[in-house]
PDB file of N, CA and C in Angstrom:
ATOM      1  N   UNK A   1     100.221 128.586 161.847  1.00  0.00           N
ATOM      2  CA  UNK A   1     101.571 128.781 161.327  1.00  0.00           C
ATOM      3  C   UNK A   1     102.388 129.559 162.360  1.00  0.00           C
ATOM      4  N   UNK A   2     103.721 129.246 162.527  1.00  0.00           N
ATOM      5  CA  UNK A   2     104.619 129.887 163.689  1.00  0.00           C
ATOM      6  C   UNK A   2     104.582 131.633 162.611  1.00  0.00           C
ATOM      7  N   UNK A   3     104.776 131.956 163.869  1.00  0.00           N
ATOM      8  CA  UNK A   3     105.318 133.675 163.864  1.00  0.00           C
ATOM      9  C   UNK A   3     106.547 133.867 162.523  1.00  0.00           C
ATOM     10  N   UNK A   4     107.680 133.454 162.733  1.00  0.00           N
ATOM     11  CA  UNK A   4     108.708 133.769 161.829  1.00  0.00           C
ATOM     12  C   UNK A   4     108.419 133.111 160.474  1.00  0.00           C
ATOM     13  N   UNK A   5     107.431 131.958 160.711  1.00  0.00           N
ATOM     14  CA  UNK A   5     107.241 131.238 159.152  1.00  0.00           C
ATOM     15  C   UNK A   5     105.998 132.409 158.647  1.00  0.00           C
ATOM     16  N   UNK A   6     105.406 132.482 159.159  1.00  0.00           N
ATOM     17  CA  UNK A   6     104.278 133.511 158.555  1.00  0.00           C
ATOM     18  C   UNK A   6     104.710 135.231 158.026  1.00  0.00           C
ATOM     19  N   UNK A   7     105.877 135.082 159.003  1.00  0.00           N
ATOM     20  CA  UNK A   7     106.957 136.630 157.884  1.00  0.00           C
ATOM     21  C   UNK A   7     107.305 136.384 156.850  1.00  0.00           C
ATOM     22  N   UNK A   8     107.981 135.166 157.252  1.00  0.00           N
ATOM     23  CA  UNK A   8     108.605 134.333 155.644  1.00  0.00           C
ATOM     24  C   UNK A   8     107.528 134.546 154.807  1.00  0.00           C
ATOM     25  N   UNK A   9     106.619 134.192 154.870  1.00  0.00           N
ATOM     26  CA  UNK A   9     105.453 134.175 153.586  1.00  0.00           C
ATOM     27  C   UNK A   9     104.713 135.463 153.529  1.00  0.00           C
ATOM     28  N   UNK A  10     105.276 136.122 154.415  1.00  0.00           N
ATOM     29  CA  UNK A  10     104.625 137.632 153.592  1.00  0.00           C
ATOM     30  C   UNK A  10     106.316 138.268 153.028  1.00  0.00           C
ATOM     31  N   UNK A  11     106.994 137.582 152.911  1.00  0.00           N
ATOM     32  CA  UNK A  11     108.330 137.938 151.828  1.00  0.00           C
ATOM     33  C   UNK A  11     109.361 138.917 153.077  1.00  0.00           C
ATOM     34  N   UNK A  12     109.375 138.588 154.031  1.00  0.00           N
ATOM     35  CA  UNK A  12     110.331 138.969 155.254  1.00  0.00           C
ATOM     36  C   UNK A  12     111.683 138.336 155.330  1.00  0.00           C
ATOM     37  N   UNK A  13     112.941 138.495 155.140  1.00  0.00           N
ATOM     38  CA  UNK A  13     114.248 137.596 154.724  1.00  0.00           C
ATOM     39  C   UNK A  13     114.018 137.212 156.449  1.00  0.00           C
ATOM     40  N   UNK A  14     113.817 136.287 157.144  1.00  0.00           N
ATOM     41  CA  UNK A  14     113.883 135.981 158.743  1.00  0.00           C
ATOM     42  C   UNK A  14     115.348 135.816 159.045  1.00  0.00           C
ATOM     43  N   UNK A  15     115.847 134.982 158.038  1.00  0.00           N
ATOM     44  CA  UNK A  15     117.206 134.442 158.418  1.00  0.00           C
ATOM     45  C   UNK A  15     118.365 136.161 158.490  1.00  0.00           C
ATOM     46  N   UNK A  16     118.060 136.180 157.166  1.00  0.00           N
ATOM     47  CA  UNK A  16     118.967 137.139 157.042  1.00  0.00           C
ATOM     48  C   UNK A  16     118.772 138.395 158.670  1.00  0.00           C
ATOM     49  N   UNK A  17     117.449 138.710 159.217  1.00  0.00           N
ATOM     50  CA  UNK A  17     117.054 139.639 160.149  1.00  0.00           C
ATOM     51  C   UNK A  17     117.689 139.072 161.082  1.00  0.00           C
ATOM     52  N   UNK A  18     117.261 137.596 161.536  1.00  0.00           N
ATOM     53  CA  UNK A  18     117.983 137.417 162.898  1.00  0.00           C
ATOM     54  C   UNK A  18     119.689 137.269 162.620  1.00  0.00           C
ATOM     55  N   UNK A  19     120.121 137.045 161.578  1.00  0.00           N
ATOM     56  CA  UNK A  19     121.710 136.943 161.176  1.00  0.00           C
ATOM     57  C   UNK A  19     122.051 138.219 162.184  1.00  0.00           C
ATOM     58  N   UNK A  20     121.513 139.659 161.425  1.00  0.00           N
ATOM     59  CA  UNK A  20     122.074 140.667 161.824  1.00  0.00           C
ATOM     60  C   UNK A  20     121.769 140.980 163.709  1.00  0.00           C
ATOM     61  N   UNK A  21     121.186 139.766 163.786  1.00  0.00           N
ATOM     62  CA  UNK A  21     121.620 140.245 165.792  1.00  0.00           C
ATOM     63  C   UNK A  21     121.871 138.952 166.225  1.00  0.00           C
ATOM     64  N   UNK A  22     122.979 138.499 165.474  1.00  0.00           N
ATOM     65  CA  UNK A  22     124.144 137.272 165.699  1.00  0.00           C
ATOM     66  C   UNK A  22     122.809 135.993 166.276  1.00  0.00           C
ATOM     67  N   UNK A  23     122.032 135.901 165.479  1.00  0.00           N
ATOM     68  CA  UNK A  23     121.876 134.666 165.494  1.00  0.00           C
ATOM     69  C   UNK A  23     120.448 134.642 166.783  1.00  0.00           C
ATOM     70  N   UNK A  24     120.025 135.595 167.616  1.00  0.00           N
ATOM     71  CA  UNK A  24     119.337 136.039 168.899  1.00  0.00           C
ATOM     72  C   UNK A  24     117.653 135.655 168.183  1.00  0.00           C
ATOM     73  N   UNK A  25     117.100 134.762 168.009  1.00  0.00           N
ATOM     74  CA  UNK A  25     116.131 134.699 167.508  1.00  0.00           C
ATOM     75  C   UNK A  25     114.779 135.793 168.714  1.00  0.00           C
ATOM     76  N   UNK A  26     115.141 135.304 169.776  1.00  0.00           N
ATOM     77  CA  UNK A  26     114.391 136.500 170.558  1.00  0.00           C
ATOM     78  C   UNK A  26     114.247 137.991 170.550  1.00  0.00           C
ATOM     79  N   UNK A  27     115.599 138.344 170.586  1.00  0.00           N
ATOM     80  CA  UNK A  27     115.927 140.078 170.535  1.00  0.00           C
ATOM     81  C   UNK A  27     115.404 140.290 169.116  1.00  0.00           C
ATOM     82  N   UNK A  28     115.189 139.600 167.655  1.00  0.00           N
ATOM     83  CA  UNK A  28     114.802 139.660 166.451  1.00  0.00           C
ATOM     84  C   UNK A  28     113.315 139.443 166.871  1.00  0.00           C
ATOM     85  N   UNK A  29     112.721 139.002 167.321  1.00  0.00           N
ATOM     86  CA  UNK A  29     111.634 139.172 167.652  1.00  0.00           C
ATOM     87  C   UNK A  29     110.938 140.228 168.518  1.00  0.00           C
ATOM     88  N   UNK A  30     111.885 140.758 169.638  1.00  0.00           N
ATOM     89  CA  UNK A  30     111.763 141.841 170.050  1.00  0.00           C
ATOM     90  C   UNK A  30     111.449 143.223 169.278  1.00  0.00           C
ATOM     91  N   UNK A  31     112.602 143.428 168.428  1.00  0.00           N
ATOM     92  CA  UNK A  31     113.165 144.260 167.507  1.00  0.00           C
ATOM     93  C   UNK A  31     111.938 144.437 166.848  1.00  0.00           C
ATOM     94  N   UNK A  32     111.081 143.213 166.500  1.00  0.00           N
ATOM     95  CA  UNK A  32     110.257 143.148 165.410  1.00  0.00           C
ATOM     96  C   UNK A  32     109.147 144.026 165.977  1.00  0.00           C
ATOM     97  N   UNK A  33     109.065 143.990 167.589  1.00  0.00           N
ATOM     98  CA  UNK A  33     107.941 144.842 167.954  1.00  0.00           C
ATOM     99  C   UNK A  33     108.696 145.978 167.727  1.00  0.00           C
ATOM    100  N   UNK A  34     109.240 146.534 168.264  1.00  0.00           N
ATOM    101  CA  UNK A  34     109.654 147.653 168.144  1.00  0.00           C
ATOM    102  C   UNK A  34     109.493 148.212 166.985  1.00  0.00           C
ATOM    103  N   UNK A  35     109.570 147.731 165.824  1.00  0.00           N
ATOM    104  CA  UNK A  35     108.859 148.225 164.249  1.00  0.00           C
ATOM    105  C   UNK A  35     107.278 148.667 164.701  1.00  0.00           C
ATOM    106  N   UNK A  36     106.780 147.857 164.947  1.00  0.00           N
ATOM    107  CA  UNK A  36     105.605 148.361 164.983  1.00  0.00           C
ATOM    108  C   UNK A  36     105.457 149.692 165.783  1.00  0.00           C
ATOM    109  N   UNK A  37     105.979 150.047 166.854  1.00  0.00           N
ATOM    110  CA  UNK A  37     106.343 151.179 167.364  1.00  0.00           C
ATOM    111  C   UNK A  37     106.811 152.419 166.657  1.00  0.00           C
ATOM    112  N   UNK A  38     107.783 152.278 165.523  1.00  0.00           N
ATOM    113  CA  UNK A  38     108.050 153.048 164.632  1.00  0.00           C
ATOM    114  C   UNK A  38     107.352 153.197 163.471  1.00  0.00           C
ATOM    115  N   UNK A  39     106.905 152.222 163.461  1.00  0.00           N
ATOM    116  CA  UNK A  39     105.273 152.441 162.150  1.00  0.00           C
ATOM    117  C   UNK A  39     104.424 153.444 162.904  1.00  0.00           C
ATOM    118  N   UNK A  40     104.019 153.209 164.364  1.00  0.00           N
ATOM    119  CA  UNK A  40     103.092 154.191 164.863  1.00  0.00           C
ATOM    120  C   UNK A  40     103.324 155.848 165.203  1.00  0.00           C
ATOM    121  N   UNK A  41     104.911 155.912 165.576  1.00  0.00           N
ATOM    122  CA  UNK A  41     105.166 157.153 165.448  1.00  0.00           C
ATOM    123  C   UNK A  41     105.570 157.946 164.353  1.00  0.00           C
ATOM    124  N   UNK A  42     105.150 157.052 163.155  1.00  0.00           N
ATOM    125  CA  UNK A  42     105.740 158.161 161.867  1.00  0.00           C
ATOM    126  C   UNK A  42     104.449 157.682 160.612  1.00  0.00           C
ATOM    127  N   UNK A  43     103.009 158.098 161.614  1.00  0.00           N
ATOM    128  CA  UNK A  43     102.209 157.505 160.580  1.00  0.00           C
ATOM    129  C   UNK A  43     102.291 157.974 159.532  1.00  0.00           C
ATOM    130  N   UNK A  44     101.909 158.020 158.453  1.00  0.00           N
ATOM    131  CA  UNK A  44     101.748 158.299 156.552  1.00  0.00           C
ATOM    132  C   UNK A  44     100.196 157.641 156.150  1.00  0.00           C
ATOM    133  N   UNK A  45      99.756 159.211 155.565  1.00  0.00           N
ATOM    134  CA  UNK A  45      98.416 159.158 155.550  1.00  0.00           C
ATOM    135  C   UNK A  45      98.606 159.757 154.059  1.00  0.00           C
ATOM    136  N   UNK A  46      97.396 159.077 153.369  1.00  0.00           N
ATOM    137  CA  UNK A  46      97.454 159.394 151.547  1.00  0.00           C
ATOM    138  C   UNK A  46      97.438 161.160 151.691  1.00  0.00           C
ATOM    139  N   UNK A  47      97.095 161.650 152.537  1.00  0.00           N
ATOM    140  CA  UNK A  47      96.801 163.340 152.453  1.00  0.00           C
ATOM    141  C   UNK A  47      98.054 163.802 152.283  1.00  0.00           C
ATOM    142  N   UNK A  48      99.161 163.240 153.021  1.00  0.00           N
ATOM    143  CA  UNK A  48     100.354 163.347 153.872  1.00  0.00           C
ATOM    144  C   UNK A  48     100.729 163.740 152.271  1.00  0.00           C
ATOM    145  N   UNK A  49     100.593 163.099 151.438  1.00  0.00           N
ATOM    146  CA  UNK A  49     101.137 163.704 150.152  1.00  0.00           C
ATOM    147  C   UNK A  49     101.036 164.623 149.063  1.00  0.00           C
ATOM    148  N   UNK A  50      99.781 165.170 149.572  1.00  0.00           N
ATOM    149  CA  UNK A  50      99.343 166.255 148.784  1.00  0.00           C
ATOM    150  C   UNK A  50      99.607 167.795 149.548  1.00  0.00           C
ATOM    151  N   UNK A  51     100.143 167.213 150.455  1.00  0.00           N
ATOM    152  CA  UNK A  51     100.636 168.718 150.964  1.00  0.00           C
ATOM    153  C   UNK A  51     102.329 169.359 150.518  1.00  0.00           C
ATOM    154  N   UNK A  52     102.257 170.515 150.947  1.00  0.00           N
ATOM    155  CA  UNK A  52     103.437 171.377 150.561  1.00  0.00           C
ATOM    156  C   UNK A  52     104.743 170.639 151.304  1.00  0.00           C
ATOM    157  N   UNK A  53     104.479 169.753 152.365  1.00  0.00           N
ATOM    158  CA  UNK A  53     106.303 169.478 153.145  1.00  0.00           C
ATOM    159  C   UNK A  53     106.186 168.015 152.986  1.00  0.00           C
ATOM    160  N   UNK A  54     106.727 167.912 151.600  1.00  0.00           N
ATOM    161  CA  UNK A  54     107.160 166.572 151.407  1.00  0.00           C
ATOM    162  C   UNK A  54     108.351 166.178 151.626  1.00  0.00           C
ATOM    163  N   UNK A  55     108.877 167.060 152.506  1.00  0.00           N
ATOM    164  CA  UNK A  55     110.614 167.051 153.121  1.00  0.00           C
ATOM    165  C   UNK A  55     110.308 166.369 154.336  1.00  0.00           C
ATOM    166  N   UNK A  56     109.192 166.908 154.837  1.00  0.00           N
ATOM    167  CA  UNK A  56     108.804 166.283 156.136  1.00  0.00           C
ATOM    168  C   UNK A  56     107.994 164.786 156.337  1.00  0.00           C
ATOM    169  N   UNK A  57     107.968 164.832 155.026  1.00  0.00           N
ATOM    170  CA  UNK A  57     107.394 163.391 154.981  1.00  0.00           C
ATOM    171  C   UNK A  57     108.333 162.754 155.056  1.00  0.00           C
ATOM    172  N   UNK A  58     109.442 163.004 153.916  1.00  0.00           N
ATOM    173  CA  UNK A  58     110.819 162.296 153.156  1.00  0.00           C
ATOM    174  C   UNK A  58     110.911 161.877 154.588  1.00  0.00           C
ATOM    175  N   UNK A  59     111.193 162.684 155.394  1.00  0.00           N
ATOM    176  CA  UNK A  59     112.060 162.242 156.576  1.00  0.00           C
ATOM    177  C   UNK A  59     111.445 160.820 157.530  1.00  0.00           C
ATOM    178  N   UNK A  60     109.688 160.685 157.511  1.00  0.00           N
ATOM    179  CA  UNK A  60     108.899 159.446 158.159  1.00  0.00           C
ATOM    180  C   UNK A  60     109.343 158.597 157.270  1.00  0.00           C
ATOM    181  N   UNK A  61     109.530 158.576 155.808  1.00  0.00           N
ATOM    182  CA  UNK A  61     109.791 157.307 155.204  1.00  0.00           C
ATOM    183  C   UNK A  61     110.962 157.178 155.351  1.00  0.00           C
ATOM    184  N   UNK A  62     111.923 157.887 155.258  1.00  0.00           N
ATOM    185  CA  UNK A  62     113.520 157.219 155.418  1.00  0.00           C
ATOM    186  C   UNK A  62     113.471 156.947 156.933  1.00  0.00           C
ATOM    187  N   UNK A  63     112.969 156.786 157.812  1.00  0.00           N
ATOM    188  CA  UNK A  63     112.846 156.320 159.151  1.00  0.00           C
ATOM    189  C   UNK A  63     112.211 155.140 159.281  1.00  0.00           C
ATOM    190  N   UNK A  64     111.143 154.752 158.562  1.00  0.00           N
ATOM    191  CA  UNK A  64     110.386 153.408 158.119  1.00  0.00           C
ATOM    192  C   UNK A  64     111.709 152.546 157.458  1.00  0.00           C
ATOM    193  N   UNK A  65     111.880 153.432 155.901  1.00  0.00           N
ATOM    194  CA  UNK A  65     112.681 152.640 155.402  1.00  0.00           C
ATOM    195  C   UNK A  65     114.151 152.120 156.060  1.00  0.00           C
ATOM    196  N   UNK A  66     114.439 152.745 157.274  1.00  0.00           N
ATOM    197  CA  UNK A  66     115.662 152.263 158.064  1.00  0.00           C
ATOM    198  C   UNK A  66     115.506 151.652 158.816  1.00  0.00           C
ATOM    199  N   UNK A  67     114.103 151.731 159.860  1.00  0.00           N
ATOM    200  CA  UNK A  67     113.814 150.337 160.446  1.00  0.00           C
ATOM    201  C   UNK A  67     113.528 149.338 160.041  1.00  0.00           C
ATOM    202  N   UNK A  68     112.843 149.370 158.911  1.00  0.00           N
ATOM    203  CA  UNK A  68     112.687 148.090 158.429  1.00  0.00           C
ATOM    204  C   UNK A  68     113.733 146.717 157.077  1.00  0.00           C
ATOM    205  N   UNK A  69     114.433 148.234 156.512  1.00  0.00           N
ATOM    206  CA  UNK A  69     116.206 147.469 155.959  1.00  0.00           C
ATOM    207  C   UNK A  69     116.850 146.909 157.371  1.00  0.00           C
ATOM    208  N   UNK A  70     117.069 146.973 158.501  1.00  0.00           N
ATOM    209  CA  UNK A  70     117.261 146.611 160.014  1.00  0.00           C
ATOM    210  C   UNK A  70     116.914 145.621 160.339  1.00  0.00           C
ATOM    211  N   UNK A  71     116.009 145.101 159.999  1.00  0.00           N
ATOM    212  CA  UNK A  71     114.945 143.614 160.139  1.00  0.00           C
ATOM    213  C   UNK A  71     115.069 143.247 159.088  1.00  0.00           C
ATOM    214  N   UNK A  72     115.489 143.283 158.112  1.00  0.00           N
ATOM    215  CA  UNK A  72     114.997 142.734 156.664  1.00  0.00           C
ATOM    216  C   UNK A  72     113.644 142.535 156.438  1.00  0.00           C
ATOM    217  N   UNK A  73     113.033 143.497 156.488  1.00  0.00           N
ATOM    218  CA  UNK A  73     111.541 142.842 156.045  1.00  0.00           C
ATOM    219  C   UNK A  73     111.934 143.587 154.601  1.00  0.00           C
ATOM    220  N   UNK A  74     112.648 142.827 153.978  1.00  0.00           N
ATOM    221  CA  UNK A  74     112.429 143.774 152.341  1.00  0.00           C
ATOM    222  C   UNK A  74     111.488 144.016 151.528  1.00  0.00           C
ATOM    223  N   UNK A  75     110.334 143.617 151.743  1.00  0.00           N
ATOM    224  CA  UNK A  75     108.915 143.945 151.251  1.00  0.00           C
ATOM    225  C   UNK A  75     108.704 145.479 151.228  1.00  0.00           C
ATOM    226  N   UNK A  76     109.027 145.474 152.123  1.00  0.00           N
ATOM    227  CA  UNK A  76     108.602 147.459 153.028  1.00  0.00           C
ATOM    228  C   UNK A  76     109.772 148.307 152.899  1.00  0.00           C
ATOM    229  N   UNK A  77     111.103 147.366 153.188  1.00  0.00           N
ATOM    230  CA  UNK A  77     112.253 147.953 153.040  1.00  0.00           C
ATOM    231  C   UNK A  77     112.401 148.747 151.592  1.00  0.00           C
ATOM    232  N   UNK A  78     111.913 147.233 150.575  1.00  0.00           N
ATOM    233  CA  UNK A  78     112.238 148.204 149.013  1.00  0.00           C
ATOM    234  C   UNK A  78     110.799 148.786 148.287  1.00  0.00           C
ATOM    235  N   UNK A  79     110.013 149.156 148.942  1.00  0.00           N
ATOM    236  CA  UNK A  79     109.066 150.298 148.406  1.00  0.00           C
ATOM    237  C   UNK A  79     109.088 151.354 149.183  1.00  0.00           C
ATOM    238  N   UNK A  80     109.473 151.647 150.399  1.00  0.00           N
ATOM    239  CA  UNK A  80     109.880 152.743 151.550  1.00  0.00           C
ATOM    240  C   UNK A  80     111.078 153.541 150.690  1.00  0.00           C
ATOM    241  N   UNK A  81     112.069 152.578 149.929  1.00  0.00           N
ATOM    242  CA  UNK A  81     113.340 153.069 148.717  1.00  0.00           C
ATOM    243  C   UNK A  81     112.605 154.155 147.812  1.00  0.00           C
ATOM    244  N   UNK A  82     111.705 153.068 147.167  1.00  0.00           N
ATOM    245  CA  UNK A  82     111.243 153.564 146.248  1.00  0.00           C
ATOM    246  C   UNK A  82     110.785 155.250 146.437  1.00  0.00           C
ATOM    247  N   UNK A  83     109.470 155.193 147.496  1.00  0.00           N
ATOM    248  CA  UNK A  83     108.869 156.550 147.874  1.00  0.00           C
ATOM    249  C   UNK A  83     109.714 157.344 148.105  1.00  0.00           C
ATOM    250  N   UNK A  84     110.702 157.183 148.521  1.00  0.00           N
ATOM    251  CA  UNK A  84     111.822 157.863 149.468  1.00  0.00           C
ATOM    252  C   UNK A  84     111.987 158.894 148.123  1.00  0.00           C
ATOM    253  N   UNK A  85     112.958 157.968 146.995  1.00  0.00           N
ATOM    254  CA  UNK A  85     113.532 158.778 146.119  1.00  0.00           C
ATOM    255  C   UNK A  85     112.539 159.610 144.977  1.00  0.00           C
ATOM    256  N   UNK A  86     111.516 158.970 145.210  1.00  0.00           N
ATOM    257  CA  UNK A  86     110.221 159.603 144.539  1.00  0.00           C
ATOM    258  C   UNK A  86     109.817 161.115 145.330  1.00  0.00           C
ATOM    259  N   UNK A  87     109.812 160.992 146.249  1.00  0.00           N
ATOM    260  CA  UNK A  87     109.578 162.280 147.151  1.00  0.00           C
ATOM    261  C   UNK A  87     111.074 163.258 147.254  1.00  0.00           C
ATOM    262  N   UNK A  88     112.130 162.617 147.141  1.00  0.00           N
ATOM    263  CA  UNK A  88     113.133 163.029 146.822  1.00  0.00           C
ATOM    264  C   UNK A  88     113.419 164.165 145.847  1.00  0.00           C
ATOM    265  N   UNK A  89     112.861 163.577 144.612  1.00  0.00           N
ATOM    266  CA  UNK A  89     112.832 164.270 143.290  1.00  0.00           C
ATOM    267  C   UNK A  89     111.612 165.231 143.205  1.00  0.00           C
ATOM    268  N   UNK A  90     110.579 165.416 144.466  1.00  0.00           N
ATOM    269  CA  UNK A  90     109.509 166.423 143.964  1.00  0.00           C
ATOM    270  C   UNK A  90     108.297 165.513 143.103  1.00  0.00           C
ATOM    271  N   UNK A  91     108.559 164.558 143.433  1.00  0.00           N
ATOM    272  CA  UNK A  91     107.561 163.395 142.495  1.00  0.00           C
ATOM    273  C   UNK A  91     106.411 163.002 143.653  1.00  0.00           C
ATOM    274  N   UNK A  92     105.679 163.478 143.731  1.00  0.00           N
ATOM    275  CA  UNK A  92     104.897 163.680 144.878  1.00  0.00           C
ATOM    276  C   UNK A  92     103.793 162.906 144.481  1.00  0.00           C
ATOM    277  N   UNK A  93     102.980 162.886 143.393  1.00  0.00           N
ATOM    278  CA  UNK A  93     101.923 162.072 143.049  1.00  0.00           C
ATOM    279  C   UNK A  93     102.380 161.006 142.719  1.00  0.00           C
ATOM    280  N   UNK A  94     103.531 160.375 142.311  1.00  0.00           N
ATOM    281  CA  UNK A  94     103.968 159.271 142.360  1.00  0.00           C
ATOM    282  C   UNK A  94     104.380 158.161 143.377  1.00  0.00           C
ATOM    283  N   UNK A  95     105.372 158.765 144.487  1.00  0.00           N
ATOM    284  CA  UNK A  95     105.188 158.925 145.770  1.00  0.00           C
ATOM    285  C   UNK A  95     103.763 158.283 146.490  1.00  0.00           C
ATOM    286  N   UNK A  96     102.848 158.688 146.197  1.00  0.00           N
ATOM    287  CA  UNK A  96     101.511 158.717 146.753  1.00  0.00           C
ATOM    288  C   UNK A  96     101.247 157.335 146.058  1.00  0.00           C
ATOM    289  N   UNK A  97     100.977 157.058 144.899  1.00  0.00           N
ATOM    290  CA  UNK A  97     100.791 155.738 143.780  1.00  0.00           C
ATOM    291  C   UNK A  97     101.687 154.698 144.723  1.00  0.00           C
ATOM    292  N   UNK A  98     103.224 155.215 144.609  1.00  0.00           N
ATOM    293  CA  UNK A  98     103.983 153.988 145.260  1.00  0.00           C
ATOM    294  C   UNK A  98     103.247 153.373 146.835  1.00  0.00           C
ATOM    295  N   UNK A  99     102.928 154.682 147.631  1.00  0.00           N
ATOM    296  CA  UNK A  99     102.505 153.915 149.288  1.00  0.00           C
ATOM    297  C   UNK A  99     101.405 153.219 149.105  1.00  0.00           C
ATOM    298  N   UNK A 100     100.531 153.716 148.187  1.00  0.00           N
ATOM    299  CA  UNK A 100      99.456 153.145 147.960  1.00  0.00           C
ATOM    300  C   UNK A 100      99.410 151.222 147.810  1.00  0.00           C
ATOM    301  N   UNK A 101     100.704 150.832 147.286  1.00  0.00           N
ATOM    302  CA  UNK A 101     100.897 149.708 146.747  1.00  0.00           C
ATOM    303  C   UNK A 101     101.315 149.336 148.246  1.00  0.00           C
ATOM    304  N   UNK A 102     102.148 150.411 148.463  1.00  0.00           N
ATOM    305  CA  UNK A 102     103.154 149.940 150.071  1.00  0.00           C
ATOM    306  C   UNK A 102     102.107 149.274 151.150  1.00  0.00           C
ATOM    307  N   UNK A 103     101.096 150.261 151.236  1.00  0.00           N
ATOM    308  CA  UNK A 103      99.941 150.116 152.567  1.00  0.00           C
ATOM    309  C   UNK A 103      99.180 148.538 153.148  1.00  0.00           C
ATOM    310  N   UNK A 104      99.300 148.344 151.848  1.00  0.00           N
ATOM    311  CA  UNK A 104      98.533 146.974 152.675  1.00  0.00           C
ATOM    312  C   UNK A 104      99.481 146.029 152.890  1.00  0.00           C
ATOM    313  N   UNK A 105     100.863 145.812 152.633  1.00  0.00           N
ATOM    314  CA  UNK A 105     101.842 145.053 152.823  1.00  0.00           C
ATOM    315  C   UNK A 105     102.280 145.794 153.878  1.00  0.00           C
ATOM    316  N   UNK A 106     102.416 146.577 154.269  1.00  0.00           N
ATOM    317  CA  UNK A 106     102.659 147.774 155.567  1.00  0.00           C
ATOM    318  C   UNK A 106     101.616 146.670 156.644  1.00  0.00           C
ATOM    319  N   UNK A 107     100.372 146.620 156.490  1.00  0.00           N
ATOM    320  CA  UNK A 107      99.419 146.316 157.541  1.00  0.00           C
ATOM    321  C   UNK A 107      99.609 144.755 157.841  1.00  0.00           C
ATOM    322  N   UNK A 108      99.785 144.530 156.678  1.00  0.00           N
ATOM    323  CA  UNK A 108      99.450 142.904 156.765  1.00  0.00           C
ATOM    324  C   UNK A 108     100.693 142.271 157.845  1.00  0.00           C
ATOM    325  N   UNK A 109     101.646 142.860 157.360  1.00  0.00           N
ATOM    326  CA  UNK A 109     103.781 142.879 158.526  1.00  0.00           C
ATOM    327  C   UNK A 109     102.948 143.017 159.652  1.00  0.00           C
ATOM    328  N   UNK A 110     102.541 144.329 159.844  1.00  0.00           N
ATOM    329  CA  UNK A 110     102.681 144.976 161.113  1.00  0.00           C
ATOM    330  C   UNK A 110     101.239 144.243 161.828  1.00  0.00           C
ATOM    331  N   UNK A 111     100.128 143.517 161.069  1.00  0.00           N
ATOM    332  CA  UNK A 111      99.321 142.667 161.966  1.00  0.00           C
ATOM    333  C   UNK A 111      99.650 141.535 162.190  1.00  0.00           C
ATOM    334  N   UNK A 112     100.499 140.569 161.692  1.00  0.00           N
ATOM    335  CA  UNK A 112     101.156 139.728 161.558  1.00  0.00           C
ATOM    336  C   UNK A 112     101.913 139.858 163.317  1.00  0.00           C
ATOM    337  N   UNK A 113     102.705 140.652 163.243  1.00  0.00           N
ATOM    338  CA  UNK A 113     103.666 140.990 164.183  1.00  0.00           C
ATOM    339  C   UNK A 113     102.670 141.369 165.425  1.00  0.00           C
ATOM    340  N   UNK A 114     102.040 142.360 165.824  1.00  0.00           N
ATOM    341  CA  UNK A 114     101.058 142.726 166.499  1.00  0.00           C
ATOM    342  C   UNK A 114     100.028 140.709 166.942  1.00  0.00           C
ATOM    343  N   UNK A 115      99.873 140.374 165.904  1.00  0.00           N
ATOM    344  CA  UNK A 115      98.836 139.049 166.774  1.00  0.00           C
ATOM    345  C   UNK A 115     100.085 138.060 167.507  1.00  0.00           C
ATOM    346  N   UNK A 116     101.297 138.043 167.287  1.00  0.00           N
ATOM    347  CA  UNK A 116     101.815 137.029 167.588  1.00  0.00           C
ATOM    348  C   UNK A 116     102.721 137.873 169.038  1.00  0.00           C
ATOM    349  N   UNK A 117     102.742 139.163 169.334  1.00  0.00           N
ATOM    350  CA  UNK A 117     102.580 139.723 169.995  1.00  0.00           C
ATOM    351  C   UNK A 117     101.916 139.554 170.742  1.00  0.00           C
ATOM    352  N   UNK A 118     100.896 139.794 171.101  1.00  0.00           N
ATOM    353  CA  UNK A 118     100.042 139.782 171.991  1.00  0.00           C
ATOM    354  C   UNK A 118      99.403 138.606 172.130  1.00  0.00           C
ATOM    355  N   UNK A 119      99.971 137.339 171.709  1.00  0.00           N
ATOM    356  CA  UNK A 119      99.595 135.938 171.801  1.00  0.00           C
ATOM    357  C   UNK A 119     100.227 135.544 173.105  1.00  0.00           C
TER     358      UNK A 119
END
């Protein structure tokens, strides 16, 4: 299966992503690595939530959640929402429940992207 059809089917809007860089199906593919880059510098680890600076977390997910509303991968985009405002409110074990759901749709994008990468 091509690269952009295999986003499509893990629920990635493609069209709508490359829309927002006028149509550049390459630089949207570029871009797309570059997520993975920002997945790696703002890892989130289940511990990450049981600690006291969930301000400092807030801040890795609204950085996820802005690179990836950027691409449209709305899969990640609207549970990155979710945690966001969950950690927002001091909802910290909930928060934790939500990434939990997030994580493997997190991996599956970002291996997706990563094999066709390095293809």
């Amino acid at each position: 299966m091509e690269f952009l059809e295999e986003l499509k089917q893990l629920g990635v809007d493609v069209k709508e992503g490359v829309d927002r860089v006028v149509g550049d199906v390459s630089l949207y593919q570029m871009m797309l690595g570059m997520f993975v880059d920002v997945v790696n510098s703002n890892p989130i680890q289940i511990e990450d939530f049981e600690g006291e600076v969930l301000e400092e977390l807030a801040g890795r997910v609204h950085t996820l959640k802005g690179a990836a509303g950027n691409l449209s991968i709305l899969p990640l985009f609207t549970r990155y929402t979710e945690i966001l405002g969950l950690l927002r409110e001091g909802r910290g074990t909930e928060a934790k429940a939500a990434f939990l759901e997030a994580e493997p749709i997190q991996r599956d994008i970002v291996d997706c992207i990563r094999q066709y990468q390095n293809a």
